[in-house]
PDB file of N, CA and C in Angstrom:
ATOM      1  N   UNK A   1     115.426  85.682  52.244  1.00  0.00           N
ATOM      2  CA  UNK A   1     116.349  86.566  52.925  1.00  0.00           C
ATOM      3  C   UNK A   1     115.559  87.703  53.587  1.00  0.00           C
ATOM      4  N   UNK A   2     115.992  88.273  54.976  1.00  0.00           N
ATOM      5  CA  UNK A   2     115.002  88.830  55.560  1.00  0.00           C
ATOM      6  C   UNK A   2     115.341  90.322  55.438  1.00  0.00           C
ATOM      7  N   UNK A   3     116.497  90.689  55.373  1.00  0.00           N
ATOM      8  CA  UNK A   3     117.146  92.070  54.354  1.00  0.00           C
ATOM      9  C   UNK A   3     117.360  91.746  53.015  1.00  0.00           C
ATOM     10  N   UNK A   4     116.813  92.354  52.166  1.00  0.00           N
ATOM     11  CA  UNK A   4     117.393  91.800  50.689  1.00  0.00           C
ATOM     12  C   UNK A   4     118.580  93.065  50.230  1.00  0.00           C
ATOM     13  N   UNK A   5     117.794  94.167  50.704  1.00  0.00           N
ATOM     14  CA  UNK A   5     118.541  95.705  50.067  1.00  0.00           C
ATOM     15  C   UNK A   5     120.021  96.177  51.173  1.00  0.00           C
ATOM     16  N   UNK A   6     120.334  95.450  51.862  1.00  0.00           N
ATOM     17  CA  UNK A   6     121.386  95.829  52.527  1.00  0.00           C
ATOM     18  C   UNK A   6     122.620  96.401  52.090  1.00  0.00           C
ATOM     19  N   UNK A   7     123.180  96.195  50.902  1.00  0.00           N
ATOM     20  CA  UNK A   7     124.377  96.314  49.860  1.00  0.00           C
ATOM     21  C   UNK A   7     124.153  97.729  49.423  1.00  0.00           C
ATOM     22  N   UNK A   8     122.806  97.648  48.620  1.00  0.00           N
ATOM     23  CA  UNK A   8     121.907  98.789  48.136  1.00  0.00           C
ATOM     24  C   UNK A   8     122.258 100.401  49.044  1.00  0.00           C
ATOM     25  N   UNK A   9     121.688  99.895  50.608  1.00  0.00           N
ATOM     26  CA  UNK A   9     121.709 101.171  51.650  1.00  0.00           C
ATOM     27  C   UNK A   9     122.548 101.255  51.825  1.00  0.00           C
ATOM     28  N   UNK A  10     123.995 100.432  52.196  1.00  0.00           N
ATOM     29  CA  UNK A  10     124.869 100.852  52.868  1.00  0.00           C
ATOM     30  C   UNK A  10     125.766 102.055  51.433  1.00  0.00           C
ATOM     31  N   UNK A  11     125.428 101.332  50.041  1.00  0.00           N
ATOM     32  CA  UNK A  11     126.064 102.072  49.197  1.00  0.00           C
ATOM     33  C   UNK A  11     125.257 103.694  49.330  1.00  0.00           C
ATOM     34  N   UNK A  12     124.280 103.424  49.412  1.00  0.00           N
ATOM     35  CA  UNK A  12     123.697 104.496  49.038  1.00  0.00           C
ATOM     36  C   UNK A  12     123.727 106.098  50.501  1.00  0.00           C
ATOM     37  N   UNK A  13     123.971 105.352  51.466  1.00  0.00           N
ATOM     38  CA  UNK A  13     124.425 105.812  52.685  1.00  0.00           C
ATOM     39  C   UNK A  13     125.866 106.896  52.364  1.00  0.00           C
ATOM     40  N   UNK A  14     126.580 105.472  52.561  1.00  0.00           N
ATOM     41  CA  UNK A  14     128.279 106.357  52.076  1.00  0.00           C
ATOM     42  C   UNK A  14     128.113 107.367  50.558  1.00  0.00           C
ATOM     43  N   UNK A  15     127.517 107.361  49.813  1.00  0.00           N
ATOM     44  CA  UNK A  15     127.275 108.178  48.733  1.00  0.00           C
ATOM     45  C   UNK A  15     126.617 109.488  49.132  1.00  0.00           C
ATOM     46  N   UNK A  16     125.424 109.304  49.934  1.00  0.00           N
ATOM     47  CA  UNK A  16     125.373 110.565  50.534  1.00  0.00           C
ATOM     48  C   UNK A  16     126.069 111.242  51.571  1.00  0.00           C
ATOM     49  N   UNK A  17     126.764 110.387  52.697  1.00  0.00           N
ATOM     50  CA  UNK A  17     127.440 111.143  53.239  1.00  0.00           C
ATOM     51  C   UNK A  17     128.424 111.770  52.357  1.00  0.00           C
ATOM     52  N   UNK A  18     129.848 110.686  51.278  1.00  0.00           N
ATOM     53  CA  UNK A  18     130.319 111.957  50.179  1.00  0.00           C
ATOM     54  C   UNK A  18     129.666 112.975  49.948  1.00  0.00           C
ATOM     55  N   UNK A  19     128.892 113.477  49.695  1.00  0.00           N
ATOM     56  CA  UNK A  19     127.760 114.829  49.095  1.00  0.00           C
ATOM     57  C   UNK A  19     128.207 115.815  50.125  1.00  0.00           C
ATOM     58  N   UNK A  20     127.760 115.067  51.242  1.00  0.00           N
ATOM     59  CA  UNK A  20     127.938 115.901  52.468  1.00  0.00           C
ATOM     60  C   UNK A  20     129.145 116.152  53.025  1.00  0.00           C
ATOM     61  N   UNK A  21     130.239 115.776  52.033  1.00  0.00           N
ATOM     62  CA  UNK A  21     131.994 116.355  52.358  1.00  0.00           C
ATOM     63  C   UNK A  21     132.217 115.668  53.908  1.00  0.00           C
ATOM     64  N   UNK A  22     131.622 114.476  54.082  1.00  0.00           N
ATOM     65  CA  UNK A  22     132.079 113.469  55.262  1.00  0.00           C
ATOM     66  C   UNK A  22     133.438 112.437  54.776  1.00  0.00           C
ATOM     67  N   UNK A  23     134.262 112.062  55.493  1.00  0.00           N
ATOM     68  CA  UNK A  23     135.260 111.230  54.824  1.00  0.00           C
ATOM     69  C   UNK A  23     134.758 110.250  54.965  1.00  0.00           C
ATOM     70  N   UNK A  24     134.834 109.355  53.829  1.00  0.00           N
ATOM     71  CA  UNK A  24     134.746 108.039  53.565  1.00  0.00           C
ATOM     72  C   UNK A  24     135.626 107.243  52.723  1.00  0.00           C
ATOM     73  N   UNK A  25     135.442 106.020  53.021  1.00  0.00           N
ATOM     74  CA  UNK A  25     136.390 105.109  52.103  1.00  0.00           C
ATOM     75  C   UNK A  25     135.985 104.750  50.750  1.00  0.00           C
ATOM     76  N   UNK A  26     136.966 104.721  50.209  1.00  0.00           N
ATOM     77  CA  UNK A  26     136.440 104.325  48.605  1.00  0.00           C
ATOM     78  C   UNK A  26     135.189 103.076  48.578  1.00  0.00           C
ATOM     79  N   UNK A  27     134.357 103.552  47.720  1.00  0.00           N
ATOM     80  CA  UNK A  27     133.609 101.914  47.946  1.00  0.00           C
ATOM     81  C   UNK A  27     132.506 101.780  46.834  1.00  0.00           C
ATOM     82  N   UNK A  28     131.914 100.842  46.455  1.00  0.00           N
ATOM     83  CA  UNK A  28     131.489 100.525  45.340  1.00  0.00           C
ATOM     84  C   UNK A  28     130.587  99.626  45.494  1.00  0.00           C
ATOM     85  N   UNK A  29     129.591  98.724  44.081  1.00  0.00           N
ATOM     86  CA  UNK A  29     129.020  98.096  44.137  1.00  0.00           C
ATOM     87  C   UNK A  29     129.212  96.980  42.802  1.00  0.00           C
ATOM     88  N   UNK A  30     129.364  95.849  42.971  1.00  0.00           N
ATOM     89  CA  UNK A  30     129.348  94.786  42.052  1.00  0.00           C
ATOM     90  C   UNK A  30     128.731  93.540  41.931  1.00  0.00           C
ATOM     91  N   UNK A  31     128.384  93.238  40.775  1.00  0.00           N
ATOM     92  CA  UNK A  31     127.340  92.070  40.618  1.00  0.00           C
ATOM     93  C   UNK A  31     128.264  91.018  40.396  1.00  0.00           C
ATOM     94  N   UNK A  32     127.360  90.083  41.395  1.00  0.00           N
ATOM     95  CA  UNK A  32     128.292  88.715  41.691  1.00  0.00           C
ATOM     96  C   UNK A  32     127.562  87.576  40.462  1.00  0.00           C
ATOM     97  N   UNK A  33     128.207  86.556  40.082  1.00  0.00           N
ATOM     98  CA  UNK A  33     127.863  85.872  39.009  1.00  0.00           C
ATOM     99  C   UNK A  33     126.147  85.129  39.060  1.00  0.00           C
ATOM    100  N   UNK A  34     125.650  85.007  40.180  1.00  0.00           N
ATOM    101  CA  UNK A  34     124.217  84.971  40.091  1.00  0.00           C
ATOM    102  C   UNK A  34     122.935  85.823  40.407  1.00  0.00           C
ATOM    103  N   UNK A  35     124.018  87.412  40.247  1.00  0.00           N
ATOM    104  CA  UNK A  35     123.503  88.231  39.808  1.00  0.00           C
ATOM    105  C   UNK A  35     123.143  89.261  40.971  1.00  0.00           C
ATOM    106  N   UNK A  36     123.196  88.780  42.173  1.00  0.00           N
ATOM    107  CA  UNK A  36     123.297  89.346  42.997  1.00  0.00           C
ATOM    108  C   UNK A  36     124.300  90.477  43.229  1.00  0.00           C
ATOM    109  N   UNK A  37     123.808  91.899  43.945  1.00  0.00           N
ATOM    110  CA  UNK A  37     124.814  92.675  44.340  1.00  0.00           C
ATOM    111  C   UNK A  37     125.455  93.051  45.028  1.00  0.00           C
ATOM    112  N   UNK A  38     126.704  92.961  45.080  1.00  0.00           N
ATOM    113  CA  UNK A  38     127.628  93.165  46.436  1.00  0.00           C
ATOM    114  C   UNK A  38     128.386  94.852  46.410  1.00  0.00           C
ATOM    115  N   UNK A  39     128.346  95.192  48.238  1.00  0.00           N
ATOM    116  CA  UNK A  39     128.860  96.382  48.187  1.00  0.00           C
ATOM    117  C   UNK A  39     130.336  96.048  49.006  1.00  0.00           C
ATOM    118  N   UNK A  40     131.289  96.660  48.149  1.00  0.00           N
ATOM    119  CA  UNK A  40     132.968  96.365  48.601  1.00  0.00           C
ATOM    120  C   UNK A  40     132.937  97.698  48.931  1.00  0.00           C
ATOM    121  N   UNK A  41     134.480  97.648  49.802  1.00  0.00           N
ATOM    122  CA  UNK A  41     134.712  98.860  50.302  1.00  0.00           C
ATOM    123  C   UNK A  41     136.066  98.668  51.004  1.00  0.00           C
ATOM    124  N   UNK A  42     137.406  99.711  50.669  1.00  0.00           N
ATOM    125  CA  UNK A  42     138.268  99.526  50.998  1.00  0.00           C
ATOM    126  C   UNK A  42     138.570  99.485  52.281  1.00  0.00           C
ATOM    127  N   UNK A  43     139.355  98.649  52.943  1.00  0.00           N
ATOM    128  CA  UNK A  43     139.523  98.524  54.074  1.00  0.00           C
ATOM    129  C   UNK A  43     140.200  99.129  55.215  1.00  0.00           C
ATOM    130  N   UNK A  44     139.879 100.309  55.684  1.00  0.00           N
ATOM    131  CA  UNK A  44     140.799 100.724  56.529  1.00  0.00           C
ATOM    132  C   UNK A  44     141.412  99.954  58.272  1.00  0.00           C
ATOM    133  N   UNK A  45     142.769  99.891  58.146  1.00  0.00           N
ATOM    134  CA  UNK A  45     143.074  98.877  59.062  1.00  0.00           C
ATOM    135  C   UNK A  45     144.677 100.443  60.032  1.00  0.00           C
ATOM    136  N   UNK A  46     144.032 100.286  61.505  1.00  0.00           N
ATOM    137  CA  UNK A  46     144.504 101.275  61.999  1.00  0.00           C
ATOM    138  C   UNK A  46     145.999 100.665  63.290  1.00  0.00           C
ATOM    139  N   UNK A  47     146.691 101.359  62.855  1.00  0.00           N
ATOM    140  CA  UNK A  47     148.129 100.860  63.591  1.00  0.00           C
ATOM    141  C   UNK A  47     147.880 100.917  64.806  1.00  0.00           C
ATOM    142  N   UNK A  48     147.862 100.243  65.955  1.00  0.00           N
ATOM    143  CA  UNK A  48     148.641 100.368  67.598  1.00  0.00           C
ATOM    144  C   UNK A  48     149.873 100.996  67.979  1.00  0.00           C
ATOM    145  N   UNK A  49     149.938 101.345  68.662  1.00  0.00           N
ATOM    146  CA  UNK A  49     151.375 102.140  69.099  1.00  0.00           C
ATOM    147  C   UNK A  49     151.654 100.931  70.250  1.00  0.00           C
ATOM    148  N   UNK A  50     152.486 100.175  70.502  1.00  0.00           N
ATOM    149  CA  UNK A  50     152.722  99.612  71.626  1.00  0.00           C
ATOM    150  C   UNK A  50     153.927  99.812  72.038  1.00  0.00           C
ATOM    151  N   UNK A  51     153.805  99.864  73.429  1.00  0.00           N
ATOM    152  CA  UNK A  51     155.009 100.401  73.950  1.00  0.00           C
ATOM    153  C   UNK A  51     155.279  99.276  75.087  1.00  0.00           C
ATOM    154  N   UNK A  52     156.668  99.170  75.198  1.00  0.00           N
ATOM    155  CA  UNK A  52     157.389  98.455  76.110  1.00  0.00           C
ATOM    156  C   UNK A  52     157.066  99.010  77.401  1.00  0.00           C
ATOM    157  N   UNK A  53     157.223  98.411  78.246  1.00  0.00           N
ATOM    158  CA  UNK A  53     157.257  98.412  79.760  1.00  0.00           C
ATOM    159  C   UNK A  53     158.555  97.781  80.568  1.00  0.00           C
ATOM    160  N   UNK A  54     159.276  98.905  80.912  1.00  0.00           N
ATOM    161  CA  UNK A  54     160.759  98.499  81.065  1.00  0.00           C
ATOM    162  C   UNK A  54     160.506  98.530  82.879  1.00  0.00           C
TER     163      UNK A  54
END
C-alpha cells in the first residue's frame, strides 16, 4: 500500500483542528477485524432548496 497512515492523519488532522475551536464532525478511529485501522466520521449531508419555475 503506497499510503499506509492515511486513517492515522486524517484523524489526527480533525483532532487538531478541534483544539483549534474549528467545527468539525464527530469522528473517530476503529480497528477492523484484521487489524487494520479505520477512520469513520459522521456524515454531513446538506439540503437543496429547489424552487419551481412557474
Amino acid at each position: 500500500m503506497q499510503y499506509e497512515q492515511i486513517p492515522e492523519n486524517e484523524h489526527l488532522s480533525i483532532k487538531l483542528a478541534a483544539l483549534f475551536k474549528t467545527a468539525v464532525v464527530p469522528s473517530d478511529m476503529i480497528r477492523l477485524v484484521l487489524g487494520e485501522l479505520c477512520y469513520i466520521t459522521k456524515r454531513m449531508a446538506y439540503q437543496l432548496q429547489i424552487q419551481k419555475i412557474i
